[in-house]
PDB file of N, CA and C in Angstrom:
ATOM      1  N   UNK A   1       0.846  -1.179   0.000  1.00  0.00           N
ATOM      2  CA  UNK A   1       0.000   0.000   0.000  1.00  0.00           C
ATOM      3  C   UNK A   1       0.891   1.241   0.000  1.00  0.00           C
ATOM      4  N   UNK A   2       0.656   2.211  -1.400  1.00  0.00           N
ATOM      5  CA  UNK A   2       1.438   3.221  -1.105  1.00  0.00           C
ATOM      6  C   UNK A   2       0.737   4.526  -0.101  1.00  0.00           C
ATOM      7  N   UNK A   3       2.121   5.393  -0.497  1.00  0.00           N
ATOM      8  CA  UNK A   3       1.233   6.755   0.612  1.00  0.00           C
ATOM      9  C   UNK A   3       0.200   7.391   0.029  1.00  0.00           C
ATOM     10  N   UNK A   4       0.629   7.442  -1.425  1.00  0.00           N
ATOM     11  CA  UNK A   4      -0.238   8.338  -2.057  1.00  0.00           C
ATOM     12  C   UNK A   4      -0.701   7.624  -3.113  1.00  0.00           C
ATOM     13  N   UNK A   5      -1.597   6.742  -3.222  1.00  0.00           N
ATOM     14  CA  UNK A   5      -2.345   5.918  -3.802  1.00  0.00           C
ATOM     15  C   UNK A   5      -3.851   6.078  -4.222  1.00  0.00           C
ATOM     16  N   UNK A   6      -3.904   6.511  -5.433  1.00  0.00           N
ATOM     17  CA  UNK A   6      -5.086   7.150  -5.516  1.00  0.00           C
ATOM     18  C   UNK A   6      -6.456   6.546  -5.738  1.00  0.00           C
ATOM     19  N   UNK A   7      -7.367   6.846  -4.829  1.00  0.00           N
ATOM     20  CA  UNK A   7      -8.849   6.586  -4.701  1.00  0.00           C
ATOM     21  C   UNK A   7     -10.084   7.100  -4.723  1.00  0.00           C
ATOM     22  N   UNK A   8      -9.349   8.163  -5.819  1.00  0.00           N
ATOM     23  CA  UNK A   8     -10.941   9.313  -6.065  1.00  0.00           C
ATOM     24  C   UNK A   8     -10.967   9.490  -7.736  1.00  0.00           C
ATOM     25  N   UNK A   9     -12.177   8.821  -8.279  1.00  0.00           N
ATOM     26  CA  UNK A   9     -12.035   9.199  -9.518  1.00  0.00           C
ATOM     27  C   UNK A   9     -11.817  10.627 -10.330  1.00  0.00           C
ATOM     28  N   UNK A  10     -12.108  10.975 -11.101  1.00  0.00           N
ATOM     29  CA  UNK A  10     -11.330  12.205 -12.057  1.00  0.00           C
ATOM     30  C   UNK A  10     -12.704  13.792 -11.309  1.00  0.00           C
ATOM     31  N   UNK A  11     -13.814  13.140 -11.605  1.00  0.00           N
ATOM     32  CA  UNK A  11     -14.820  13.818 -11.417  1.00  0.00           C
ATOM     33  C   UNK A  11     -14.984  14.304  -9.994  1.00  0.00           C
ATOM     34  N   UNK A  12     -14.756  13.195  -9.126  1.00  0.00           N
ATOM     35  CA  UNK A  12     -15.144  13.383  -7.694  1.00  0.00           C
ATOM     36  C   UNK A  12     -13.653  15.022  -7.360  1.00  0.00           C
ATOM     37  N   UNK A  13     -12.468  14.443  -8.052  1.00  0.00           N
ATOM     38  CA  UNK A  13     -11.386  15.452  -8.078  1.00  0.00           C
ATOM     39  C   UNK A  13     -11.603  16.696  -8.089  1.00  0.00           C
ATOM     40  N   UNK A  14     -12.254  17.024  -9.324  1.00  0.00           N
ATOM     41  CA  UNK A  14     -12.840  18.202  -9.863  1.00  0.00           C
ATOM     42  C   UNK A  14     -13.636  19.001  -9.211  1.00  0.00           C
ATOM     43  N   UNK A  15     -15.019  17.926  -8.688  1.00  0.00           N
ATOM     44  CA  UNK A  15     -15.379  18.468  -7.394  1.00  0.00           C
ATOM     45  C   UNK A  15     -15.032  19.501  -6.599  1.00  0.00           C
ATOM     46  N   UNK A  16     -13.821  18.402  -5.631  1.00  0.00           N
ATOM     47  CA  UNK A  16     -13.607  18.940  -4.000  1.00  0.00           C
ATOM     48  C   UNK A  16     -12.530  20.489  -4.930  1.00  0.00           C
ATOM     49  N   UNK A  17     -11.880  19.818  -5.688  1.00  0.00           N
ATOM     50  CA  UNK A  17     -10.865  21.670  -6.407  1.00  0.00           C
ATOM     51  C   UNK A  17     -12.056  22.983  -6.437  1.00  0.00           C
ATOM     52  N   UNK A  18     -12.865  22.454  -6.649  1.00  0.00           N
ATOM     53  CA  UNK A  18     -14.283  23.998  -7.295  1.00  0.00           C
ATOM     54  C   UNK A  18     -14.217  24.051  -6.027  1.00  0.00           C
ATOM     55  N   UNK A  19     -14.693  23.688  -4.920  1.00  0.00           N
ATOM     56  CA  UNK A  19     -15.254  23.704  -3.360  1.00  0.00           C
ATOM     57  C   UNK A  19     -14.449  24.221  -2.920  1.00  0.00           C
ATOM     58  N   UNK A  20     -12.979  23.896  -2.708  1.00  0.00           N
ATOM     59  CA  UNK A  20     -12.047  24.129  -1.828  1.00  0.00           C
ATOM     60  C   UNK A  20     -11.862  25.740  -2.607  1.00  0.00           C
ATOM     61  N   UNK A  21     -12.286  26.117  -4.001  1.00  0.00           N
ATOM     62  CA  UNK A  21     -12.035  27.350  -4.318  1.00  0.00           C
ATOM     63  C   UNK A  21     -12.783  28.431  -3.729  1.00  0.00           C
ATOM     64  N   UNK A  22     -14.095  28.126  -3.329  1.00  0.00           N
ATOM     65  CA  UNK A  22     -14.686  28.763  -2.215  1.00  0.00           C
ATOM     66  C   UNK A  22     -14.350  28.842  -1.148  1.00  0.00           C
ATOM     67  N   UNK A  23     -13.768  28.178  -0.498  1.00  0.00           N
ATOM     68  CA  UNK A  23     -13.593  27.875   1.401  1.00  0.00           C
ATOM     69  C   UNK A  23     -12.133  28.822   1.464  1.00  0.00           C
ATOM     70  N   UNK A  24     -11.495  28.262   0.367  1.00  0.00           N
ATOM     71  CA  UNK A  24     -10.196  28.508   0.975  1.00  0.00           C
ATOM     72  C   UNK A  24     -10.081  30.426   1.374  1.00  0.00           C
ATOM     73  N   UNK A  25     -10.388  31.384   0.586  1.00  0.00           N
ATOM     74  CA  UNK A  25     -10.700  32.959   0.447  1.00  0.00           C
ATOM     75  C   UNK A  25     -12.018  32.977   1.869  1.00  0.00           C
ATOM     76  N   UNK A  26     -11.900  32.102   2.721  1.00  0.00           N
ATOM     77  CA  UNK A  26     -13.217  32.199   3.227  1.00  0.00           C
ATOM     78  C   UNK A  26     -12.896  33.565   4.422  1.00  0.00           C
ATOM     79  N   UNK A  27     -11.619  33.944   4.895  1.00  0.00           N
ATOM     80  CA  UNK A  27     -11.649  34.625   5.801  1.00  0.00           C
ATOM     81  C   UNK A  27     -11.526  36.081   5.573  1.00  0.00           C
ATOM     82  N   UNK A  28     -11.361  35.879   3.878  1.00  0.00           N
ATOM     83  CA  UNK A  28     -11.183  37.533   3.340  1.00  0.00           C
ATOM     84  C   UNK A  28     -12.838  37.970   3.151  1.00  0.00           C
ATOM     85  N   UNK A  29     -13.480  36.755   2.403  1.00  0.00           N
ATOM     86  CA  UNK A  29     -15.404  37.340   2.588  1.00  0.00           C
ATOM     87  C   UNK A  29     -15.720  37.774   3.501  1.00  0.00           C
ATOM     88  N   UNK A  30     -15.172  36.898   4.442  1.00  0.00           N
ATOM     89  CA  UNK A  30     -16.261  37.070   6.023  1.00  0.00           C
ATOM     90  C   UNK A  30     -15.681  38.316   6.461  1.00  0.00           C
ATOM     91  N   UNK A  31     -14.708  38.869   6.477  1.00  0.00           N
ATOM     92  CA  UNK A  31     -13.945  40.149   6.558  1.00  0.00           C
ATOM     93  C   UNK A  31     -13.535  39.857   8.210  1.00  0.00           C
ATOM     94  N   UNK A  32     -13.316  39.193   8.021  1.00  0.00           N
ATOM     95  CA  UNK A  32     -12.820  38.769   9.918  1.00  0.00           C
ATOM     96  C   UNK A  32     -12.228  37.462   9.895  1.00  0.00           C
ATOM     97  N   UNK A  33     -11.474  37.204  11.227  1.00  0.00           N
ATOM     98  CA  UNK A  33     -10.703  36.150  11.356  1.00  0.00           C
ATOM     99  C   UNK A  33     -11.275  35.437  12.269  1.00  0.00           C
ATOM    100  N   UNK A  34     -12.560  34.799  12.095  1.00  0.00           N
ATOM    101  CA  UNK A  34     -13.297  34.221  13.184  1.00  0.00           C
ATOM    102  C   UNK A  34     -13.150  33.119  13.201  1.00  0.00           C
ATOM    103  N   UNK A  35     -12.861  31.900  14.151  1.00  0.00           N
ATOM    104  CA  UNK A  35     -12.756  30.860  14.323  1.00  0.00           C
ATOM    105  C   UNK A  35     -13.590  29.991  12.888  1.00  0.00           C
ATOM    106  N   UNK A  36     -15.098  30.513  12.875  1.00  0.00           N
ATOM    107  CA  UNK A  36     -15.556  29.805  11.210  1.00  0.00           C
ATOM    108  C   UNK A  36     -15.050  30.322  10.226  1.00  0.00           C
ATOM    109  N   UNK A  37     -14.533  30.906   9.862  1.00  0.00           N
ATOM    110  CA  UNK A  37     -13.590  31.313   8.938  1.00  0.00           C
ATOM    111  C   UNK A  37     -12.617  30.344   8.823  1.00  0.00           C
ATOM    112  N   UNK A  38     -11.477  30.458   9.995  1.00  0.00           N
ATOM    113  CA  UNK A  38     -10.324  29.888   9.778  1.00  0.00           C
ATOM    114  C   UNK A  38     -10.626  28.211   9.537  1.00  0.00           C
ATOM    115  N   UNK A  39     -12.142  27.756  10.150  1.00  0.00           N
ATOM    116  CA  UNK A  39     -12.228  26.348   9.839  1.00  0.00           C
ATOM    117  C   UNK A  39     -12.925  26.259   8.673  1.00  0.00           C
ATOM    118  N   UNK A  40     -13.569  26.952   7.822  1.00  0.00           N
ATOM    119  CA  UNK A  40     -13.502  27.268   6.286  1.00  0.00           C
ATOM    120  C   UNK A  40     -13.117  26.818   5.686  1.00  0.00           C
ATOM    121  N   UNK A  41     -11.414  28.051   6.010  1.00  0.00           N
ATOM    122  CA  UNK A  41     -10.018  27.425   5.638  1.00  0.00           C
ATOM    123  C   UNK A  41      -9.609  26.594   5.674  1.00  0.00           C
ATOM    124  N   UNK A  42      -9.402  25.717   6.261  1.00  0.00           N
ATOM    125  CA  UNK A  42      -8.596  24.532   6.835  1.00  0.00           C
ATOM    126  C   UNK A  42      -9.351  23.752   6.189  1.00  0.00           C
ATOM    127  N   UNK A  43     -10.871  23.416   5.930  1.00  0.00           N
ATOM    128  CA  UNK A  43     -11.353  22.559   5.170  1.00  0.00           C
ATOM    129  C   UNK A  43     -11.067  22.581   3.812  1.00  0.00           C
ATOM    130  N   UNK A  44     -11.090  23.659   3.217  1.00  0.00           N
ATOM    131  CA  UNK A  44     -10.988  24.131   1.953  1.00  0.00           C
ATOM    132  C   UNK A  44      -9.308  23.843   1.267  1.00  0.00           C
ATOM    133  N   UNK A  45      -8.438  23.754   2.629  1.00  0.00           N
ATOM    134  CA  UNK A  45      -6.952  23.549   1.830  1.00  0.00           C
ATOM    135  C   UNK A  45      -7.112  21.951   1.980  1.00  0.00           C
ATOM    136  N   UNK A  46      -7.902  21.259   3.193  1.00  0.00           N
ATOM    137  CA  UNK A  46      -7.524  19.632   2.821  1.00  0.00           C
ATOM    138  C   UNK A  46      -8.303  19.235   1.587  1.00  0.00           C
ATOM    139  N   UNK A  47      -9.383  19.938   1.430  1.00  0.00           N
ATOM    140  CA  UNK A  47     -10.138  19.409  -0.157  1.00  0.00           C
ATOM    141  C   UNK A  47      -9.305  19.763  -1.294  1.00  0.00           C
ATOM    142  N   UNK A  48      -8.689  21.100  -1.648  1.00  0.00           N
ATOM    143  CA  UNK A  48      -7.534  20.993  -2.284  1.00  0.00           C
ATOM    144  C   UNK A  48      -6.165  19.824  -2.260  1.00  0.00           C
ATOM    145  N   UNK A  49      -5.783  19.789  -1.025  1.00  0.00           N
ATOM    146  CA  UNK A  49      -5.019  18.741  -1.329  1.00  0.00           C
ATOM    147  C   UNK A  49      -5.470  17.257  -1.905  1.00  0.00           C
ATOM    148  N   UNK A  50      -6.750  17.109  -1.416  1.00  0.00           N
ATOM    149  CA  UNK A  50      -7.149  15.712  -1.712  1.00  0.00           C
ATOM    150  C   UNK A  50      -7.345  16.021  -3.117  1.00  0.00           C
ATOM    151  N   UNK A  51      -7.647  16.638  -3.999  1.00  0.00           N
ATOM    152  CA  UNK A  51      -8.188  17.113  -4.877  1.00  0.00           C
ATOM    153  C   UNK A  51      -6.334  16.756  -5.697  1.00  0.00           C
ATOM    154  N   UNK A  52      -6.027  18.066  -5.743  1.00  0.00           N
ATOM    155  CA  UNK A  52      -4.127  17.842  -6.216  1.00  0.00           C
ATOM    156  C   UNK A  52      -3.570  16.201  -5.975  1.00  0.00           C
ATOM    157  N   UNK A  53      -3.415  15.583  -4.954  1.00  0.00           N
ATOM    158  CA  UNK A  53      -3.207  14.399  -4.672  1.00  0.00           C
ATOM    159  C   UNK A  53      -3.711  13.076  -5.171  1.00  0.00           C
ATOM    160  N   UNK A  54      -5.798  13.038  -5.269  1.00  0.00           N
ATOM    161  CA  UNK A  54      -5.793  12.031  -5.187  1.00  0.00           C
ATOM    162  C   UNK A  54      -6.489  11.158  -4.668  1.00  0.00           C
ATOM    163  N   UNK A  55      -5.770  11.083  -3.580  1.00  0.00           N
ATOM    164  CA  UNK A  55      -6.015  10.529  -1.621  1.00  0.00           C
ATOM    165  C   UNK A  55      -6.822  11.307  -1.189  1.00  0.00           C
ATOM    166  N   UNK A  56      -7.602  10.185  -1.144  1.00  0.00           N
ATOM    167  CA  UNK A  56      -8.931  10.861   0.627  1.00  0.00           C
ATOM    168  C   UNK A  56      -8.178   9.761   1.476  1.00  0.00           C
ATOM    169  N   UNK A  57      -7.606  10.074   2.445  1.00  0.00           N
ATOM    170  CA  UNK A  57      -7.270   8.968   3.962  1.00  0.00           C
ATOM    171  C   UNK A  57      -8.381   8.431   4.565  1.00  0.00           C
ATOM    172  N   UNK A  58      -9.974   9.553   4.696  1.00  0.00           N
ATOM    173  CA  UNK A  58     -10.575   8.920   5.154  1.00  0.00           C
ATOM    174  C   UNK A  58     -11.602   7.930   4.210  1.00  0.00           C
ATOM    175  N   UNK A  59     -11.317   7.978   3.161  1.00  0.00           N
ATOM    176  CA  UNK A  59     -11.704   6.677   2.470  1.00  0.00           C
ATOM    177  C   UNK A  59     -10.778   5.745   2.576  1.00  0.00           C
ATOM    178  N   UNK A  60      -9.428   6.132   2.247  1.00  0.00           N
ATOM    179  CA  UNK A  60      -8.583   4.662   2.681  1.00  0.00           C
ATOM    180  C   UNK A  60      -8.677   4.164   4.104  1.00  0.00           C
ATOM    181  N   UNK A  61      -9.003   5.031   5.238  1.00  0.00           N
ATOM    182  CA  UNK A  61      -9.915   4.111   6.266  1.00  0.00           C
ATOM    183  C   UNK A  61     -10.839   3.136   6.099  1.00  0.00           C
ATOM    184  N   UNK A  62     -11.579   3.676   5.432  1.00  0.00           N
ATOM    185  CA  UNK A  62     -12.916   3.079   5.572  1.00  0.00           C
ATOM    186  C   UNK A  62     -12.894   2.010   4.463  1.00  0.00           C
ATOM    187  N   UNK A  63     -11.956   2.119   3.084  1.00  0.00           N
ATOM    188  CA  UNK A  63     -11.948   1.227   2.487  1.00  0.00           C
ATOM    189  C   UNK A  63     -12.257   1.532   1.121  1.00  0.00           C
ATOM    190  N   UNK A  64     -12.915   2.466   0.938  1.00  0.00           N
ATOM    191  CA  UNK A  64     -13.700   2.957   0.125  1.00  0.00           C
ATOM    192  C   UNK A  64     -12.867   3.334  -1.389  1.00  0.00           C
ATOM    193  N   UNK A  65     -13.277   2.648  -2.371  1.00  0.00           N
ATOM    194  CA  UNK A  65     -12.184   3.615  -3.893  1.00  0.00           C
ATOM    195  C   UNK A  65     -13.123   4.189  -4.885  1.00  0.00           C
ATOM    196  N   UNK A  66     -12.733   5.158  -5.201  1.00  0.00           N
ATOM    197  CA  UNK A  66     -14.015   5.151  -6.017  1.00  0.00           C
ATOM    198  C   UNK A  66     -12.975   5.508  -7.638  1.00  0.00           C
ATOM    199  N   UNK A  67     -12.112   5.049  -7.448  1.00  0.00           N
ATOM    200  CA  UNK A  67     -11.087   5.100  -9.115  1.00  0.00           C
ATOM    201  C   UNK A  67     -11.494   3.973  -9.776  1.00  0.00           C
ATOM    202  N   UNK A  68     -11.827   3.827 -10.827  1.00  0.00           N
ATOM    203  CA  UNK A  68     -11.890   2.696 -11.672  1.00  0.00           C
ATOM    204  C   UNK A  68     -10.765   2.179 -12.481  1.00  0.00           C
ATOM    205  N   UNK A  69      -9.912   3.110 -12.561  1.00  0.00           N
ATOM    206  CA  UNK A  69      -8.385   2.413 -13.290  1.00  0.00           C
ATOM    207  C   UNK A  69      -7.795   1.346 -12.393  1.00  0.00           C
ATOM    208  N   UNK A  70      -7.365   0.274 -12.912  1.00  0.00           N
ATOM    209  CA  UNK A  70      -6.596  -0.613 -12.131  1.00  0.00           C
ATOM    210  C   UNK A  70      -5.272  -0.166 -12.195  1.00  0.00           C
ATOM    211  N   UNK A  71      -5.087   0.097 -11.030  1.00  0.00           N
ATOM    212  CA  UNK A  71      -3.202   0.411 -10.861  1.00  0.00           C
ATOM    213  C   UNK A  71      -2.139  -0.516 -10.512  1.00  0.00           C
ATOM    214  N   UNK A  72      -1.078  -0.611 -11.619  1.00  0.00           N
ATOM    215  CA  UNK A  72      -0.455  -1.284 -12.150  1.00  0.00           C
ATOM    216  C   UNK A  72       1.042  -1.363 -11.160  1.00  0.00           C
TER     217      UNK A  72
END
């Protein structure tokens, strides 16, 4: 099992990138640095990363793939 072994198909990718493009600017909208803001943020950069990466961890918990390429 690698580290970065990917388990999110192309679409689901695309997804969390649009989303995380909202969250992440979330503390400049709100015009304040309020605790929901900064957790906005923080959501919005792990959906980016999962997004750039690949990897959801908490699907490789749970088991879950949703890639259909067989990796070689």
């Amino acid at each position: 099992m690698k580290l970065f072994e990917t388990n999110q198909n192309k679409a689901e990718r695309v997804a969390r990138f649009m989303v995380s493009l909202f969250l992440i600017p979330a503390p400049l909208i709100i015009c304040s640095c309020s605790i929901y803001a900064i957790i906005l943020c923080v959501v919005g950069a792990i959906l980016l990363f999962n997004a750039l990466v690949g990897t959801c961890y908490i699907y490789r918990f749970f088991g879950i793939n949703t890639c259909y390429l067989k990796n070689n």
